[in-house]
C-alpha atoms as a PDB file:
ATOM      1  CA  UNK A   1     -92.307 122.090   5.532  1.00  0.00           C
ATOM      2  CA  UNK A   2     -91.199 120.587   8.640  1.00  0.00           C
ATOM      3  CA  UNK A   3     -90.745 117.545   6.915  1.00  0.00           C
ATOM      4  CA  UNK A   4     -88.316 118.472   4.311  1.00  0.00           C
ATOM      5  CA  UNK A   5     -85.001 117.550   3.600  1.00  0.00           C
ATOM      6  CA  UNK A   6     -84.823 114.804   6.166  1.00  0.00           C
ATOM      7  CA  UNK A   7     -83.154 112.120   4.163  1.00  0.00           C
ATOM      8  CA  UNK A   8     -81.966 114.911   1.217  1.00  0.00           C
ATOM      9  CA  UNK A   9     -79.467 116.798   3.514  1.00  0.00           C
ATOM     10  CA  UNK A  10     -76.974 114.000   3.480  1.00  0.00           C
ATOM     11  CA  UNK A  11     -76.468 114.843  -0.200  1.00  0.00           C
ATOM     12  CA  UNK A  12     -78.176 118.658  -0.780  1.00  0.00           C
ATOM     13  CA  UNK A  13     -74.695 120.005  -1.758  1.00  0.00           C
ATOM     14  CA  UNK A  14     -73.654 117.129  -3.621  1.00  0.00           C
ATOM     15  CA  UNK A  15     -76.648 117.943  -6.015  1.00  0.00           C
ATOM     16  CA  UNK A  16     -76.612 121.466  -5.640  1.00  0.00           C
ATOM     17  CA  UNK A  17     -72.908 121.523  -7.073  1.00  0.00           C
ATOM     18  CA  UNK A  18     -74.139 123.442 -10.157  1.00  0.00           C
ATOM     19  CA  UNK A  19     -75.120 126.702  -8.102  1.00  0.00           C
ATOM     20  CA  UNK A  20     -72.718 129.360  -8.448  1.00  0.00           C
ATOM     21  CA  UNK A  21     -72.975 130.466  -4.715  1.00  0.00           C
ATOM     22  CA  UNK A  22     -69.999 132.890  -4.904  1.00  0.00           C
ATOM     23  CA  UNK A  23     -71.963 134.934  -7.459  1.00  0.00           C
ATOM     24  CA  UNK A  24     -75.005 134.656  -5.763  1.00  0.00           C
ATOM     25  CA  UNK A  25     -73.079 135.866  -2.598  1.00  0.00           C
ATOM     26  CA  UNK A  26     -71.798 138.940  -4.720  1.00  0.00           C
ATOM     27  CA  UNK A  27     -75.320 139.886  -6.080  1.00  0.00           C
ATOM     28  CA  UNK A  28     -76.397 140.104  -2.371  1.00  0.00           C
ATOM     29  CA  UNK A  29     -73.824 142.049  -1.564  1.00  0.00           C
ATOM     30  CA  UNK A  30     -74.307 145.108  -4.223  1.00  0.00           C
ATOM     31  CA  UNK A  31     -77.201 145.139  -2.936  1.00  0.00           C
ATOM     32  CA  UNK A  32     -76.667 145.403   0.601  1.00  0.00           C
ATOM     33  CA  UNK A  33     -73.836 147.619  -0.281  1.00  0.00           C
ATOM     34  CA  UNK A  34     -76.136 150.032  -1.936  1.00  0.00           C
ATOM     35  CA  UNK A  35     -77.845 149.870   1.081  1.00  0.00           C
ATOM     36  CA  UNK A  36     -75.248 151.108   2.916  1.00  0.00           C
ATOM     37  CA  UNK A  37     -74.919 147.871   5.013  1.00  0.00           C
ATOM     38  CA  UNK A  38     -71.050 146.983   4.588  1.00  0.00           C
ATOM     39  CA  UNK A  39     -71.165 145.517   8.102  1.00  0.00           C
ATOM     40  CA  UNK A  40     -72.976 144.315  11.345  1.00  0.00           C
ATOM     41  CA  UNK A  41     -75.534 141.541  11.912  1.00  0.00           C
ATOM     42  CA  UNK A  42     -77.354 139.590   9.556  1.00  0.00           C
ATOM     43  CA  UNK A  43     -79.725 137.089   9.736  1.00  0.00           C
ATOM     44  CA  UNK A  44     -80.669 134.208   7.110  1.00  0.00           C
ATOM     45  CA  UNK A  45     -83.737 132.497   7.079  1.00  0.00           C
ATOM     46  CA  UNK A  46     -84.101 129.258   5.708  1.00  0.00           C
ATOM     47  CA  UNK A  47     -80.071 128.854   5.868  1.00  0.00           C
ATOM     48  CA  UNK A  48     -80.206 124.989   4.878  1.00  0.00           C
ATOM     49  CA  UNK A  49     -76.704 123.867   4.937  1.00  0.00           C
ATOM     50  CA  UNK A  50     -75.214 127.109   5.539  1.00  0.00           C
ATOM     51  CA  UNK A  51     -73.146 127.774   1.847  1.00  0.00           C
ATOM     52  CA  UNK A  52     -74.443 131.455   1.508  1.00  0.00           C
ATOM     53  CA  UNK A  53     -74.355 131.956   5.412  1.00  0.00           C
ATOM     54  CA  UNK A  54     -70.521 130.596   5.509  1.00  0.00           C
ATOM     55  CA  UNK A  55     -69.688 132.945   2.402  1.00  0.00           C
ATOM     56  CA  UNK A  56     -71.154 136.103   4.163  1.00  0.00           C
ATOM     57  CA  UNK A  57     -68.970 135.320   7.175  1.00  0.00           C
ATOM     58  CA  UNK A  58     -66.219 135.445   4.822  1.00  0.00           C
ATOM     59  CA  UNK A  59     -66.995 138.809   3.301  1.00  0.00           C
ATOM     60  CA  UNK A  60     -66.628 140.211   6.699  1.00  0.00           C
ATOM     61  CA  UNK A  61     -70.664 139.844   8.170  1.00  0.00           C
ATOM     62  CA  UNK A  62     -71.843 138.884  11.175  1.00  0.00           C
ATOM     63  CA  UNK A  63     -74.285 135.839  10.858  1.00  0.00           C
ATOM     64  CA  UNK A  64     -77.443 134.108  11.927  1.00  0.00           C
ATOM     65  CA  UNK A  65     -78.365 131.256  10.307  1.00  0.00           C
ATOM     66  CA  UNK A  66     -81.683 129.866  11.203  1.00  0.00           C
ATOM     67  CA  UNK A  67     -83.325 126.665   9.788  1.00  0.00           C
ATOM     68  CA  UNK A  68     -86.184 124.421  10.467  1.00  0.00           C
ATOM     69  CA  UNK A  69     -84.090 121.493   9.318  1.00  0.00           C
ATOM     70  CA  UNK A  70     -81.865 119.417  12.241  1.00  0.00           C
ATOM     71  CA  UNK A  71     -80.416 117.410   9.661  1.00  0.00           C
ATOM     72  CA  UNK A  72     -79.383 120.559   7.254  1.00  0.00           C
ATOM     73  CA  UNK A  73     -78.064 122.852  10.834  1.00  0.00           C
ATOM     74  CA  UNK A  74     -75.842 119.565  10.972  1.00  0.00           C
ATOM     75  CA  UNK A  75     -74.740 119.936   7.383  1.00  0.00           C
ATOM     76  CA  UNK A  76     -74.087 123.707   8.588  1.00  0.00           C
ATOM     77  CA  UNK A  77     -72.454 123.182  11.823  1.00  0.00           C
ATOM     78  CA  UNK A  78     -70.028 121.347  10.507  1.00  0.00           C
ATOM     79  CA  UNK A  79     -68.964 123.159   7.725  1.00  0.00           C
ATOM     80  CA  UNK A  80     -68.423 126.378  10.747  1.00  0.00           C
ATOM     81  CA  UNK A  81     -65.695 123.673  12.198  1.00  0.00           C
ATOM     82  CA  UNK A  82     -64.393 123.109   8.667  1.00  0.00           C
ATOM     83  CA  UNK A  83     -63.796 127.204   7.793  1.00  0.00           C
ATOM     84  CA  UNK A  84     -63.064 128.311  11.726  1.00  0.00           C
ATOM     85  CA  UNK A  85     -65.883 130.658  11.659  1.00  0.00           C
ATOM     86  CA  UNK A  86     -66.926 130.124  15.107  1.00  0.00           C
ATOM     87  CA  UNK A  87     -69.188 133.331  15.726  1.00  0.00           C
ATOM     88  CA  UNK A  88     -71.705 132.385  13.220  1.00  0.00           C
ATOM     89  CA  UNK A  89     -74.814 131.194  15.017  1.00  0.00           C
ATOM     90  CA  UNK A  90     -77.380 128.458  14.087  1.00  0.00           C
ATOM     91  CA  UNK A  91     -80.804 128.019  15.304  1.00  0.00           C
ATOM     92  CA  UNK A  92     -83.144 125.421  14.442  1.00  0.00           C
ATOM     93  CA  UNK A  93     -86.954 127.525  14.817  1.00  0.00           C
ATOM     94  CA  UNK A  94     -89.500 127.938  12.151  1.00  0.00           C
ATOM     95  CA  UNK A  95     -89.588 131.234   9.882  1.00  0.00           C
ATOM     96  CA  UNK A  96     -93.054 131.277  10.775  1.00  0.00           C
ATOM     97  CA  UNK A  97     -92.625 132.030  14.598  1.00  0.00           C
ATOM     98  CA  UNK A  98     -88.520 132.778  14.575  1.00  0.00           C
ATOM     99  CA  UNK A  99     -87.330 135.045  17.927  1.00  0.00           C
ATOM    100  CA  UNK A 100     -84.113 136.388  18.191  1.00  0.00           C
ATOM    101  CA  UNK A 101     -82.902 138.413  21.299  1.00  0.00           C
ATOM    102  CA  UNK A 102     -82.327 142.058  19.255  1.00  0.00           C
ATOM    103  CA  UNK A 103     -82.566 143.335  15.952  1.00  0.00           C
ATOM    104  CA  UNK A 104     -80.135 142.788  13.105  1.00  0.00           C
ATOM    105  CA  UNK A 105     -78.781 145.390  10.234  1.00  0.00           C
ATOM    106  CA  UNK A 106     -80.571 142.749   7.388  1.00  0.00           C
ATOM    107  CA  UNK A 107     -82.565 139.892   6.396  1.00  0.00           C
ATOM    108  CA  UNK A 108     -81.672 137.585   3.947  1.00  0.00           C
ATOM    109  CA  UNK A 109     -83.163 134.456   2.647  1.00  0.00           C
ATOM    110  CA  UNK A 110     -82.274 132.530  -0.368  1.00  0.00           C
ATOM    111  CA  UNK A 111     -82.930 129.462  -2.996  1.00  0.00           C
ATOM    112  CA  UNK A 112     -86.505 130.100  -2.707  1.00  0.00           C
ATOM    113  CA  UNK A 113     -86.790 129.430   0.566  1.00  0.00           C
ATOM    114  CA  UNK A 114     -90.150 131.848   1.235  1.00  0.00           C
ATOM    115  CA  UNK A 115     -91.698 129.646  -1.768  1.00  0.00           C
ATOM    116  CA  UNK A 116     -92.194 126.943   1.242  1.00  0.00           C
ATOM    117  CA  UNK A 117     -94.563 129.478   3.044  1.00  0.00           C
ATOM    118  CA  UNK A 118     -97.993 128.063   1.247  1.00  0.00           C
ATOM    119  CA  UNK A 119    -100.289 130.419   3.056  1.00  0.00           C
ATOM    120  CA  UNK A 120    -100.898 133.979   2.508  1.00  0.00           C
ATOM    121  CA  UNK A 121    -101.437 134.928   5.754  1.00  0.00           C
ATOM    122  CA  UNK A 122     -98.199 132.890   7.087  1.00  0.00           C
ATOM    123  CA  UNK A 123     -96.277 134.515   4.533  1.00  0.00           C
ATOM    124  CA  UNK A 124     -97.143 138.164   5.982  1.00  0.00           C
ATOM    125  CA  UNK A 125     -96.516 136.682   9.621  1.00  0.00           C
ATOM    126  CA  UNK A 126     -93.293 136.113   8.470  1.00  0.00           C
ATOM    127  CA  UNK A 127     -93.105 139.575   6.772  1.00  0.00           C
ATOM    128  CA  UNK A 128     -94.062 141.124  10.425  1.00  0.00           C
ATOM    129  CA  UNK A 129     -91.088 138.993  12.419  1.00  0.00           C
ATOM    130  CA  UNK A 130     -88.584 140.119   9.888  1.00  0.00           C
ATOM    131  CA  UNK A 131     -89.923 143.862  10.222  1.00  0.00           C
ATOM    132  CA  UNK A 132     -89.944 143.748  14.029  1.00  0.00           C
ATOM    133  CA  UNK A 133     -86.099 142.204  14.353  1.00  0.00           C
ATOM    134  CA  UNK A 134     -84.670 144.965  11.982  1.00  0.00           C
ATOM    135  CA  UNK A 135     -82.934 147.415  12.884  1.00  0.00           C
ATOM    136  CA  UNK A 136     -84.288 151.115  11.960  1.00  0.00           C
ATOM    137  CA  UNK A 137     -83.976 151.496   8.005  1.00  0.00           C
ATOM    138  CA  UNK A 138     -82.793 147.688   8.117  1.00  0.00           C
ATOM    139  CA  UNK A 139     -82.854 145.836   4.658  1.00  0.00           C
ATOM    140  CA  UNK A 140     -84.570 142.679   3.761  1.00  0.00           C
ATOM    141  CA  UNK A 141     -83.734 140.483   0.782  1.00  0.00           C
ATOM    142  CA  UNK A 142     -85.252 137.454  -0.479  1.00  0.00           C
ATOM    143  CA  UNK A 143     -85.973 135.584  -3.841  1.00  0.00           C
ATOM    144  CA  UNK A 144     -88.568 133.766  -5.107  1.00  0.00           C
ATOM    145  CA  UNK A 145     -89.690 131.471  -7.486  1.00  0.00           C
ATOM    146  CA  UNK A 146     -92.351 132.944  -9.708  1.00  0.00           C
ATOM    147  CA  UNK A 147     -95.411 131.549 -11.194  1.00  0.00           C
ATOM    148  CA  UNK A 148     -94.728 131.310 -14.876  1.00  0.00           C
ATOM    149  CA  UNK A 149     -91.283 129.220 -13.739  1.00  0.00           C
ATOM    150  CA  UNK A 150     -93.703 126.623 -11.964  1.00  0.00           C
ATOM    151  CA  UNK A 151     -96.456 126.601 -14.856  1.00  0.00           C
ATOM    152  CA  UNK A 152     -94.167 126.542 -17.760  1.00  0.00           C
ATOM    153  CA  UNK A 153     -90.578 124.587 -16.213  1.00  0.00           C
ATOM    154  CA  UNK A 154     -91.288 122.833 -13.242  1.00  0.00           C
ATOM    155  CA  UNK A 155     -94.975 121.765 -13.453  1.00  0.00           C
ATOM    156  CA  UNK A 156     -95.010 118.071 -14.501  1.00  0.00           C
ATOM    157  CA  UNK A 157     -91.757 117.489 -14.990  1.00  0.00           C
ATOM    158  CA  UNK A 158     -89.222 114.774 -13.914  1.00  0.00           C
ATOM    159  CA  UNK A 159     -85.401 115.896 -12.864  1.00  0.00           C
ATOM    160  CA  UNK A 160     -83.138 112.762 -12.514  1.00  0.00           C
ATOM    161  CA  UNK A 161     -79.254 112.751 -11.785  1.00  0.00           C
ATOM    162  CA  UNK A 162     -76.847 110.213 -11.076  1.00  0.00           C
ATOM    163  CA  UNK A 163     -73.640 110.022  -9.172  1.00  0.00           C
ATOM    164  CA  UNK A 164     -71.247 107.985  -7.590  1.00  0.00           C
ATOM    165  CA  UNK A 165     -72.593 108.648  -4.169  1.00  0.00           C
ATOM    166  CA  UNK A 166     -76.018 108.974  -4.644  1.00  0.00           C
ATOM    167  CA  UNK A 167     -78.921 109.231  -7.186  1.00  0.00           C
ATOM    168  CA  UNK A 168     -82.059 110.397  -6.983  1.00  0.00           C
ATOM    169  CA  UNK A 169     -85.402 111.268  -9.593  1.00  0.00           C
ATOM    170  CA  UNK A 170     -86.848 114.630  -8.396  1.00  0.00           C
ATOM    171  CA  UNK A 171     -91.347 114.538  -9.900  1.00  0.00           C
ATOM    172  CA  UNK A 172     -93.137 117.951  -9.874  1.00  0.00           C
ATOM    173  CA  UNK A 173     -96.544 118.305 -10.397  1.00  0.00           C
ATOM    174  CA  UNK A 174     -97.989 121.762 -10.068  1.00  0.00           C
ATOM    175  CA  UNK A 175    -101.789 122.696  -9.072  1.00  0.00           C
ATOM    176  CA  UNK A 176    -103.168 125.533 -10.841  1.00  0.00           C
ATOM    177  CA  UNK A 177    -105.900 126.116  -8.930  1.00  0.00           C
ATOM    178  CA  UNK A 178    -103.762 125.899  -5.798  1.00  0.00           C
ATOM    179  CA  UNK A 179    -100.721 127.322  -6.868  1.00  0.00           C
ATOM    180  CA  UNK A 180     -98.894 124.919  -4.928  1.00  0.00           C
ATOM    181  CA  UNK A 181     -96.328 122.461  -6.279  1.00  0.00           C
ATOM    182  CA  UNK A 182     -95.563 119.276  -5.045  1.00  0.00           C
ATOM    183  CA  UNK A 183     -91.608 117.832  -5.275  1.00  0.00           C
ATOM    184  CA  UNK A 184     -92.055 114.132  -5.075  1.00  0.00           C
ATOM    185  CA  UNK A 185     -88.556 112.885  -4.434  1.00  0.00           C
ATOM    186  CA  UNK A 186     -86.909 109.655  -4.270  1.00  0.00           C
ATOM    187  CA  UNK A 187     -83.613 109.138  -3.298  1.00  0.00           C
ATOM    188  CA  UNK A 188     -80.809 106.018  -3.347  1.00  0.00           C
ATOM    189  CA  UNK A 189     -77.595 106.871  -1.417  1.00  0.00           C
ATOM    190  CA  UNK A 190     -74.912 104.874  -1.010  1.00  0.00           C
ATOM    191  CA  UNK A 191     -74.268 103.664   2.521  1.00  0.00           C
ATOM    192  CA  UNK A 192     -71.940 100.758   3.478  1.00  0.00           C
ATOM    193  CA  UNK A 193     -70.752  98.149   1.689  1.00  0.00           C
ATOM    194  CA  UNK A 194     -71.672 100.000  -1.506  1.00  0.00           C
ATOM    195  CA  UNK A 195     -75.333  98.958  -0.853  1.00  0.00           C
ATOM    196  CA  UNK A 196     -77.475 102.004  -1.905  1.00  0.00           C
ATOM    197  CA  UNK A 197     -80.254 103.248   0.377  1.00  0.00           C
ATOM    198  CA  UNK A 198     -83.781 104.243  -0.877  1.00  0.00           C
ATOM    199  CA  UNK A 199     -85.368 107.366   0.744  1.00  0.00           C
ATOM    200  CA  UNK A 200     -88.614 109.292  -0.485  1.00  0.00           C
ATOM    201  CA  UNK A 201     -89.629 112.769   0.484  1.00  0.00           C
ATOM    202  CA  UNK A 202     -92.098 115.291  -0.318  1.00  0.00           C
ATOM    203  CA  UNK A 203     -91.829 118.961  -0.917  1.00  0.00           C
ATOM    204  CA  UNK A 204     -94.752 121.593  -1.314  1.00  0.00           C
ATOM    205  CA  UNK A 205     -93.859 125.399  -2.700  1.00  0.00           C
ATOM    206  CA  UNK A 206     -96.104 128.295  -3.253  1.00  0.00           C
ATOM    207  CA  UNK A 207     -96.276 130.360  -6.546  1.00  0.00           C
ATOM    208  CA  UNK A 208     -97.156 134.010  -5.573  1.00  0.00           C
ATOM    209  CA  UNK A 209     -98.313 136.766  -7.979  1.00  0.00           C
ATOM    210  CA  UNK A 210     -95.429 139.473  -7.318  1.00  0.00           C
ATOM    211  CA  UNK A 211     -98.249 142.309  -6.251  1.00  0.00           C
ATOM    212  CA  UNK A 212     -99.769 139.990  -3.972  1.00  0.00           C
ATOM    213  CA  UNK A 213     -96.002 139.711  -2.246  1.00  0.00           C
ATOM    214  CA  UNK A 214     -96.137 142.960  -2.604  1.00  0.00           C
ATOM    215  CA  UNK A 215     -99.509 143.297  -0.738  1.00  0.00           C
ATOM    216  CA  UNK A 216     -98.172 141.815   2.280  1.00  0.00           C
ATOM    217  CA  UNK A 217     -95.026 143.935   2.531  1.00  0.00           C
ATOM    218  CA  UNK A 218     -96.750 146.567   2.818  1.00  0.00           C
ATOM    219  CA  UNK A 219     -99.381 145.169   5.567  1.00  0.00           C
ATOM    220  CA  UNK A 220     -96.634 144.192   7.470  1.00  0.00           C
ATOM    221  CA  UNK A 221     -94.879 146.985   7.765  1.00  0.00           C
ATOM    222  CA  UNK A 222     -92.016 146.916   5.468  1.00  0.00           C
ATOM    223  CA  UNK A 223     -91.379 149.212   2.555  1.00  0.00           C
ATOM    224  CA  UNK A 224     -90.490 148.157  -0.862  1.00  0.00           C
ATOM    225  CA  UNK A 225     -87.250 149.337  -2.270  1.00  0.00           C
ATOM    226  CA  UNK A 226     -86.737 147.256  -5.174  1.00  0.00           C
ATOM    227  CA  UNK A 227     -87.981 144.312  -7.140  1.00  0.00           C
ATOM    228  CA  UNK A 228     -85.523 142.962  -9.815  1.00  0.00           C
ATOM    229  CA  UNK A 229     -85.180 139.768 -12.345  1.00  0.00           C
ATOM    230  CA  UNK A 230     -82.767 137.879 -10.163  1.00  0.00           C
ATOM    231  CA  UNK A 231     -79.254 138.372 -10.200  1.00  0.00           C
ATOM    232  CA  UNK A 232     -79.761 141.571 -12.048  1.00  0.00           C
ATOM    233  CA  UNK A 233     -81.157 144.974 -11.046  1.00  0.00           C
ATOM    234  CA  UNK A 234     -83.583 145.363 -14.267  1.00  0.00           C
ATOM    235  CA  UNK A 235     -87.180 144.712 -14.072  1.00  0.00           C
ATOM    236  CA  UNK A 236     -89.032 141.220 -14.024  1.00  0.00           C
ATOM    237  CA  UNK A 237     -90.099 140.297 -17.193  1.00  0.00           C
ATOM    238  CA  UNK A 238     -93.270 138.099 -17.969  1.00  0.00           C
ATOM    239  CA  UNK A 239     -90.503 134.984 -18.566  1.00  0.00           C
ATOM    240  CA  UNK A 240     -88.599 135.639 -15.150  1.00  0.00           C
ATOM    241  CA  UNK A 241     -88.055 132.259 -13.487  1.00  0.00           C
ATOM    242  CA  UNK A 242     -86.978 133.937 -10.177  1.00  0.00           C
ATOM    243  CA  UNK A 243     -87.403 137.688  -8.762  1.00  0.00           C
ATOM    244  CA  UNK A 244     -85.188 139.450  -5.820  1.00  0.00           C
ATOM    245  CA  UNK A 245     -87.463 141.826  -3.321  1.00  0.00           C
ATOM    246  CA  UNK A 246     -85.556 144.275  -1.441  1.00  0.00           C
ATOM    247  CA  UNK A 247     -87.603 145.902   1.283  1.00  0.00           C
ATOM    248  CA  UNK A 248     -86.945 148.241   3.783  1.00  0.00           C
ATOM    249  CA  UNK A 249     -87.653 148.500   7.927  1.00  0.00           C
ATOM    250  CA  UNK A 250     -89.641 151.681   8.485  1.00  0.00           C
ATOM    251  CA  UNK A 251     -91.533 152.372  11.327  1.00  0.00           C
ATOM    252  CA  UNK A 252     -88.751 152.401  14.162  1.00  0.00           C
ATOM    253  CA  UNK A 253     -88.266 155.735  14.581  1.00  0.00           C
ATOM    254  CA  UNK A 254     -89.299 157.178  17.456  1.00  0.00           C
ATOM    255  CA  UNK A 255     -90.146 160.956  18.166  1.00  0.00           C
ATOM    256  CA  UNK A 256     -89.054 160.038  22.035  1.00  0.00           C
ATOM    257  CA  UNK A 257     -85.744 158.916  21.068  1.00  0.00           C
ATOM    258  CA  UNK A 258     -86.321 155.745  22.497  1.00  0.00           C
ATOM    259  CA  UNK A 259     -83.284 153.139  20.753  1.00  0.00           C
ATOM    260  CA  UNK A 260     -83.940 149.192  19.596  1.00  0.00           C
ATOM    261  CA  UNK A 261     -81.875 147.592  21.397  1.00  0.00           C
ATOM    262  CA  UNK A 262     -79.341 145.644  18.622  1.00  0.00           C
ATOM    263  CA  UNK A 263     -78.089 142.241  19.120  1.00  0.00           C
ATOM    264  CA  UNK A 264     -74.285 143.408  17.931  1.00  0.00           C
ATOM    265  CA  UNK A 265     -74.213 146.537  20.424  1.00  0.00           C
END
């Protein structure tokens, strides 16, 4: 994980051209909207180059953006010069041990990002963080790859694109008996002189049975709201290729009255 997306930064959005970020932004919002979170904090884990994080800003949000990447915060930082949003925050930290100074209204994390959690009892760590920095009744919302996606599209298969300003072949091979599968990637971007650069890097996901997500929601605290065929509100289906959990902060309140403090008070 910590190696990922060294070399692949320079040209993630380049090759990531064909996600329709605006819509995804809209999704999350009916959702937090139903929620009734129209405004206030919210964190993203797993931020990358900042597109969804920079479009949340827009819709009126406060953000966190938090990634384990240097090279993809750089990616994100300057795209915060580029639109003038100036109060979004980045921090480079780990999902797995993130600390903020005060809760937030929501949780957000997107493009698969929890898939790069491989162990079960990480994963419910970073359930437990995300229940502890939101606020009372506070939403989280996250997708995930599923395991019939891996097994029947991704598994042993080769993705290769070419442009202009870079290229690169993109080998998965997925482990059954592991549920883990491994993005072999090579790379060959253009520097100077039009002389093209060759970089490799490896990626590991997780496929997780939905109950067993479920499972660790629950241990950690969190309650389950919702869990929908992404970019929908119906039900997964046997063929879903990606699922949206909404889950809900609730074990804040206090019969003393005492407050959490909030980092937007």
């Amino acid at each position: 994980m910590e190696e990922s997306y060294k070399s692949f930064a320079r040209v993630y959005d380049m090759f990531m051209d064909n996600i329709d970020y605006p819509a995804w932004r809209d999704y999350l919002l009916t959702i937090l909207e139903k929620n009734n979170i129209n405004e206030g904090l919210i964190l993203e884990l797993g931020c990358g180059t900042g597109s969804m994080t920079e479009l949340l800003a827009e819709a009126g949000y406060d953000m966190i953006g938090i990634d384990n990447s240097e090279d993809m915060l750089e990616m994100a930082l300057e795209k915060r010069v580029e639109s003038g949003h100036d109060d979004i925050l980045y921090l480079q930290q780990d999902m797995r041990e993130f600390e903020l100074y005060g809760t937030v209204r929501a949780v957000i994390s997107v493009c698969d990002s929890i898939n790069y959690i491989l162990e079960e009892e990480e994963l419910l760590e970073v359930f437990r963080l995300v229940n502890n920095y939101l606020d009372p009744g506070g939403i989280f919302i996250f997708d995930m790859n599923t395991p019939y996606k891996y097994e029947n599209l991704m598994g042993d298969s080769t993705i290769a694109e070419n442009r202009e300003e870079g290229s690169f072949i993109w080998e998965n091979y997925f482990d059954e008996e592991t549920q883990v599968n491994e993005y072999a990637l090579t790379l060959f971007i253009r520097e100077k002189d039009e002389l093209y650069r060759r970089y490799e890097e490896y990626h590991y996901q997780k496929a997780y049975d939905m109950n067993t997500v479920m499972e660790l929601l629950e241990r950690s605290g969190l309650e389950l709201v919702a869990v929908y065929d992404a970019f929908s509100t119906e039900e997964p289906r046997v063929d879903s290729e990606r699922i949206c959990f909404v889950a809900r902060e609730c074990r804040k309140g206090h019969k003393d009255g005492t407050k959490t403090n909030r980092m937007d008070d």
